[in-house]
Protein backbone atom coordinates (compact mmCIF):
# COMPACT_ATOMS: atom_id res chain seq x y z
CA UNK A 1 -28.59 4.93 -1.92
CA UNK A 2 -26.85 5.75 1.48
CA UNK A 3 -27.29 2.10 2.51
CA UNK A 4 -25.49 1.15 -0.66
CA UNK A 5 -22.86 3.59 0.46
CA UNK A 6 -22.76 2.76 3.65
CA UNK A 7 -22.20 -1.07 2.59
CA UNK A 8 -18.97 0.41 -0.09
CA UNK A 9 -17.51 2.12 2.92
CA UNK A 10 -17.70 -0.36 5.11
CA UNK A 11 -15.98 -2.85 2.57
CA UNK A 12 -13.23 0.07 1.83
CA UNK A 13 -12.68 -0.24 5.74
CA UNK A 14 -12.07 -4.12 6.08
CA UNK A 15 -9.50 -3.27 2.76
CA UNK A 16 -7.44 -0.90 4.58
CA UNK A 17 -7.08 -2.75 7.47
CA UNK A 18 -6.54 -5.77 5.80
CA UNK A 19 -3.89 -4.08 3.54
CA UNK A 20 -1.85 -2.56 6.72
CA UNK A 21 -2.02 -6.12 9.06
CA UNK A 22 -0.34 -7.48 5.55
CA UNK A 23 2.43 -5.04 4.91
CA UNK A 24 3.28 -4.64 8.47
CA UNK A 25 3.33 -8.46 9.07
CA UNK A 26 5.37 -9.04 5.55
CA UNK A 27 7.80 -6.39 7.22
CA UNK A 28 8.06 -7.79 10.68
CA UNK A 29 8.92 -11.59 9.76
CA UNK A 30 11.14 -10.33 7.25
CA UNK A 31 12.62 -8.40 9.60
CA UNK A 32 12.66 -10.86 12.13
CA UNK A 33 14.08 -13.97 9.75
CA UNK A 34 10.46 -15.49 9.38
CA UNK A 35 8.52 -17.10 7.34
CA UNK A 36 4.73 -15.85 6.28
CA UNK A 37 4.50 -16.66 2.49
CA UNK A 38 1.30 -18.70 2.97
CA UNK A 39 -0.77 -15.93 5.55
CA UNK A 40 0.45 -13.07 3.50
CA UNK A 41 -0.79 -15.55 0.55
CA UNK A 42 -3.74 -15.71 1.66
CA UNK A 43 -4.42 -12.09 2.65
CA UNK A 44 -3.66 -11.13 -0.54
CA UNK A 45 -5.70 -13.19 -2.21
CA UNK A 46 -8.77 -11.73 -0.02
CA UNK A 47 -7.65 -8.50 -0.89
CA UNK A 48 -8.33 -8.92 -4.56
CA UNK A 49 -11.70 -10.59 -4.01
CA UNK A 50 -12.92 -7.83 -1.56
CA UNK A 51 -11.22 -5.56 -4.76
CA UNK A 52 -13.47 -7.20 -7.32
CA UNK A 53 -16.76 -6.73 -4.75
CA UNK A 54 -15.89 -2.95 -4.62
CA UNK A 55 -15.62 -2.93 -8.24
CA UNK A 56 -19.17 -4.73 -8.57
CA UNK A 57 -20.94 -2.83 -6.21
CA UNK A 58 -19.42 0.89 -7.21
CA UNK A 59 -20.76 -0.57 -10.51
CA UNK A 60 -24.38 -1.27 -9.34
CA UNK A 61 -24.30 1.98 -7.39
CA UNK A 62 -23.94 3.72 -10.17
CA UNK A 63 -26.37 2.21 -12.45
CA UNK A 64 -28.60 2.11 -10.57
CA UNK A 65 -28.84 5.33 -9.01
CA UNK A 66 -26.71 7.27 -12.01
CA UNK A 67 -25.16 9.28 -8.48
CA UNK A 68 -23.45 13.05 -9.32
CA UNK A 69 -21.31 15.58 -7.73
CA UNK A 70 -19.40 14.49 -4.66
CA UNK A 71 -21.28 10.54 -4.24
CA UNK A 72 -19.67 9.84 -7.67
CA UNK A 73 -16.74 11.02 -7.08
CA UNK A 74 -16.30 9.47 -4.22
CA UNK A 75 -17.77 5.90 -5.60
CA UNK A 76 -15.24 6.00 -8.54
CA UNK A 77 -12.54 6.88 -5.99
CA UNK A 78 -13.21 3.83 -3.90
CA UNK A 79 -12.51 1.54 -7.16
CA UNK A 80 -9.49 2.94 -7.53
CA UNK A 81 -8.35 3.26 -4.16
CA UNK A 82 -9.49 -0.54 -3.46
CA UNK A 83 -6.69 -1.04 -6.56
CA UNK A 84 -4.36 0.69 -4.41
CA UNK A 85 -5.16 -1.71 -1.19
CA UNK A 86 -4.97 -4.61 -3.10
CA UNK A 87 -1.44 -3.42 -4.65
CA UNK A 88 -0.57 -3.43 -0.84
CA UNK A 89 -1.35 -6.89 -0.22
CA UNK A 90 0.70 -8.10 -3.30
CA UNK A 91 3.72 -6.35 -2.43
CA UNK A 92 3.38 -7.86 1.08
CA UNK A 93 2.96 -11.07 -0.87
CA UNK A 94 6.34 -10.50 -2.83
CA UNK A 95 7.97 -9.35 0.29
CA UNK A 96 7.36 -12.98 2.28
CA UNK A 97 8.33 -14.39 -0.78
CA UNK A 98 11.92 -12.89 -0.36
CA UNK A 99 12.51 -14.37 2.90
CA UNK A 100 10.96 -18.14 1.50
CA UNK A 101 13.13 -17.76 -1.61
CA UNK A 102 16.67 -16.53 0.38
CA UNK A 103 16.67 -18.70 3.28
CA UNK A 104 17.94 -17.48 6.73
CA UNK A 105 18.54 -13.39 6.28
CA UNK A 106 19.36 -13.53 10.09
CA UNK A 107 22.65 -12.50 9.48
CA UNK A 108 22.04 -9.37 7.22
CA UNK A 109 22.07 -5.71 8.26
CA UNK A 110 18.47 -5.01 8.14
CA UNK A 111 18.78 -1.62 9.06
CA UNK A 112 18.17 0.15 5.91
CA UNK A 113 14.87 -1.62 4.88
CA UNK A 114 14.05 -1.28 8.61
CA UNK A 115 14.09 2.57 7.99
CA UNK A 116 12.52 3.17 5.15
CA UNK A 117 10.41 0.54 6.25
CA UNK A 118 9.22 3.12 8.99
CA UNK A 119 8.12 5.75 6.81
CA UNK A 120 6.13 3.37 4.12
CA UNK A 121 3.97 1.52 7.16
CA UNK A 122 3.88 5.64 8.58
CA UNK A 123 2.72 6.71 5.17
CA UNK A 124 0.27 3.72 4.51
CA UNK A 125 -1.37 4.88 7.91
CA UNK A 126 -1.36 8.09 6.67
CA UNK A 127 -3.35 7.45 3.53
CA UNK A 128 -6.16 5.81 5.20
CA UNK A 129 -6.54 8.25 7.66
CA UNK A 130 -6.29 10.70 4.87
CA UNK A 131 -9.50 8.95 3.00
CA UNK A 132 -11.20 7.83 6.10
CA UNK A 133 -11.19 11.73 7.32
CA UNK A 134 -11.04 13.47 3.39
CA UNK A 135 -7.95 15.06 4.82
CA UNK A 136 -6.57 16.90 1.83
CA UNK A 137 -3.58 18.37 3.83
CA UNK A 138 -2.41 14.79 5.13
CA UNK A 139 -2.86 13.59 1.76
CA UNK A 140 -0.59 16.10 0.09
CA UNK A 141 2.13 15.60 3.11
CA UNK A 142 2.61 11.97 1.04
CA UNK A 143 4.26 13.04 -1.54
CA UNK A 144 6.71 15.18 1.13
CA UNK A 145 7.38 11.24 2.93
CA UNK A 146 7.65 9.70 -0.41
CA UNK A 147 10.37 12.31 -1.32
CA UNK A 148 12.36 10.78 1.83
CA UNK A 149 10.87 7.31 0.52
CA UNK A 150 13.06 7.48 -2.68
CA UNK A 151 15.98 8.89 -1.46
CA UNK A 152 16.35 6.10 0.77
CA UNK A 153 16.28 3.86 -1.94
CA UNK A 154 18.64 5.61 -3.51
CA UNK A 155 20.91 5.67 -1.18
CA UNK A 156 20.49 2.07 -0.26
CA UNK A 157 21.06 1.22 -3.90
CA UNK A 158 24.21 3.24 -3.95
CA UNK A 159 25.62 1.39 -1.10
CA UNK A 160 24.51 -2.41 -2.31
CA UNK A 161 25.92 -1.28 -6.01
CA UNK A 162 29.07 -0.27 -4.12
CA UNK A 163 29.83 -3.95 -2.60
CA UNK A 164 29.58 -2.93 0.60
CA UNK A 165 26.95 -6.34 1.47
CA UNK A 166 27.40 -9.84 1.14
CA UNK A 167 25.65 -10.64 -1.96
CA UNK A 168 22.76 -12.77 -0.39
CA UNK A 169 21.88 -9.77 1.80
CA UNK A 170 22.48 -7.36 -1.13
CA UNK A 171 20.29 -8.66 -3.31
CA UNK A 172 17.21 -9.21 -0.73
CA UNK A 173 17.64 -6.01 0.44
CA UNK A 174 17.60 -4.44 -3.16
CA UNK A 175 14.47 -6.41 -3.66
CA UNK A 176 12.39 -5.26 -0.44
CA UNK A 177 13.52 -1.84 -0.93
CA UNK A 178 12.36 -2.26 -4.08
CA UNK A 179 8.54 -3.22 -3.05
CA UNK A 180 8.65 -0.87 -0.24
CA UNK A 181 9.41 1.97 -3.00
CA UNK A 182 6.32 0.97 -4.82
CA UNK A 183 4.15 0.01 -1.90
CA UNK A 184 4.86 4.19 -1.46
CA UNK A 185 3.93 5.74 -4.45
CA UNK A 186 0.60 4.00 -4.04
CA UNK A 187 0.02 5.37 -0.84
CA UNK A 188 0.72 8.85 -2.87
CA UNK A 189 -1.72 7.66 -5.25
CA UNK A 190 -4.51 6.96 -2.46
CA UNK A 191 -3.56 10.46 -1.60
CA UNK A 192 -4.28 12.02 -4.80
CA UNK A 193 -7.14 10.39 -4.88
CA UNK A 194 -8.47 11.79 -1.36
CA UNK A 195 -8.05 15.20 -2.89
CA UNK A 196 -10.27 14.39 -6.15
CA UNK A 197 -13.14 13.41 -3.67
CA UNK A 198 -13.15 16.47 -1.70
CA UNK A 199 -12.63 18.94 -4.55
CA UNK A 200 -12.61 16.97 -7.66
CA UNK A 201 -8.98 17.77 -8.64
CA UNK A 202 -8.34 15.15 -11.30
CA UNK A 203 -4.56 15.96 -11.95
CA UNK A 204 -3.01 12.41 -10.52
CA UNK A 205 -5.66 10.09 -11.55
């Protein structure tokens, strides 16, 4: 069975890089007034097949060797957490799709989905060092960074709601912001999920 194992964690690693190039890059040419739609495209896309190969082979692992204690929780964690990677990549997708949809953004303040924009890549990084070392205590600090997550958002809201952006800007803005929110809570989940393979905690799942 360890080869098996070996082979899902292996796969889990290519996802989580994979997932952070994609976010990151989404971020930067947004950022930077360029256009990615068709890289982040197809990242995303291998994202969800390397997703469906976790699924299959969590599913032969535990068939086939009917695995207990902390092997199956760890094997059901990966098929979850690969759903979390993969929600990455589409959220980078949607994010490269704002800048092909909009046009030029050069002229926009980027400055508040550059900051919050920070802490989601820092707490992305964060969850897979949290799974790749079972790091309970990094993986509860999450939720902490996701608290400063969603009051950016808020406040970013407030200000867009308050007409203090030219529309085109507003409106892209509200929509990364939006993604970047979400990209967040399931870097949280990840987290949650880091805890329920170390000491089978199953309150977030």
């Amino acid at each position: 069975m360890d080869l098996w194992l070996n082979k899902l964690t292996n796969l889990m690693q290519g996802m989580a890089e994979l997932s952070e190039n994609s976010v990151s890059t989404a971020i930067e040419a947004y950022l930077s007034d360029k256009n990615v739609v068709e890289t982040i495209h197809n990242q995303s896309t291998e994202l969800i097949m390397l997703q469906e190969e976790v699924s299959d082979l969590a599913v032969e692992l535990l068939v086939r060797y009917q695995p207990v204690a902390a092997d199956l929780r760890f094997i059901k964690a990966c098929m979850e957490i690969a759903y979390g990677f993969a929600r990455f990549g589409r959220y980078a997708y949607d994010i490269a799709q704002v800048r092909d949809q909009f046009g030029k953004l050069s002229d926009c303040d980027h400055s508040m989905v550059a900051n919050t924009a920070d802490e989601v890549k820092r707490m992305i990084r964060s969850s897979i060092k949290a799974f790749n070392d079972r790091d309970v205590k990094m993986a509860e600090d999450l939720r902490k960074t996701d608290d400063i997550v969603d009051s950016f958002y808020r406040q970013n809201i407030k200000r867009i709601l308050e007409g203090q952006i030219e529309i085109k800007c507003a409106i892209s803005a509200a929509l990364i912001l939006r993604y970047l929110e979400r990209i967040a809570d399931h870097a949280v989940y990840i987290g949650d999920l880091v805890k329920y393979i170390v000491s089978g905690e199953k309150a977030h799942l």
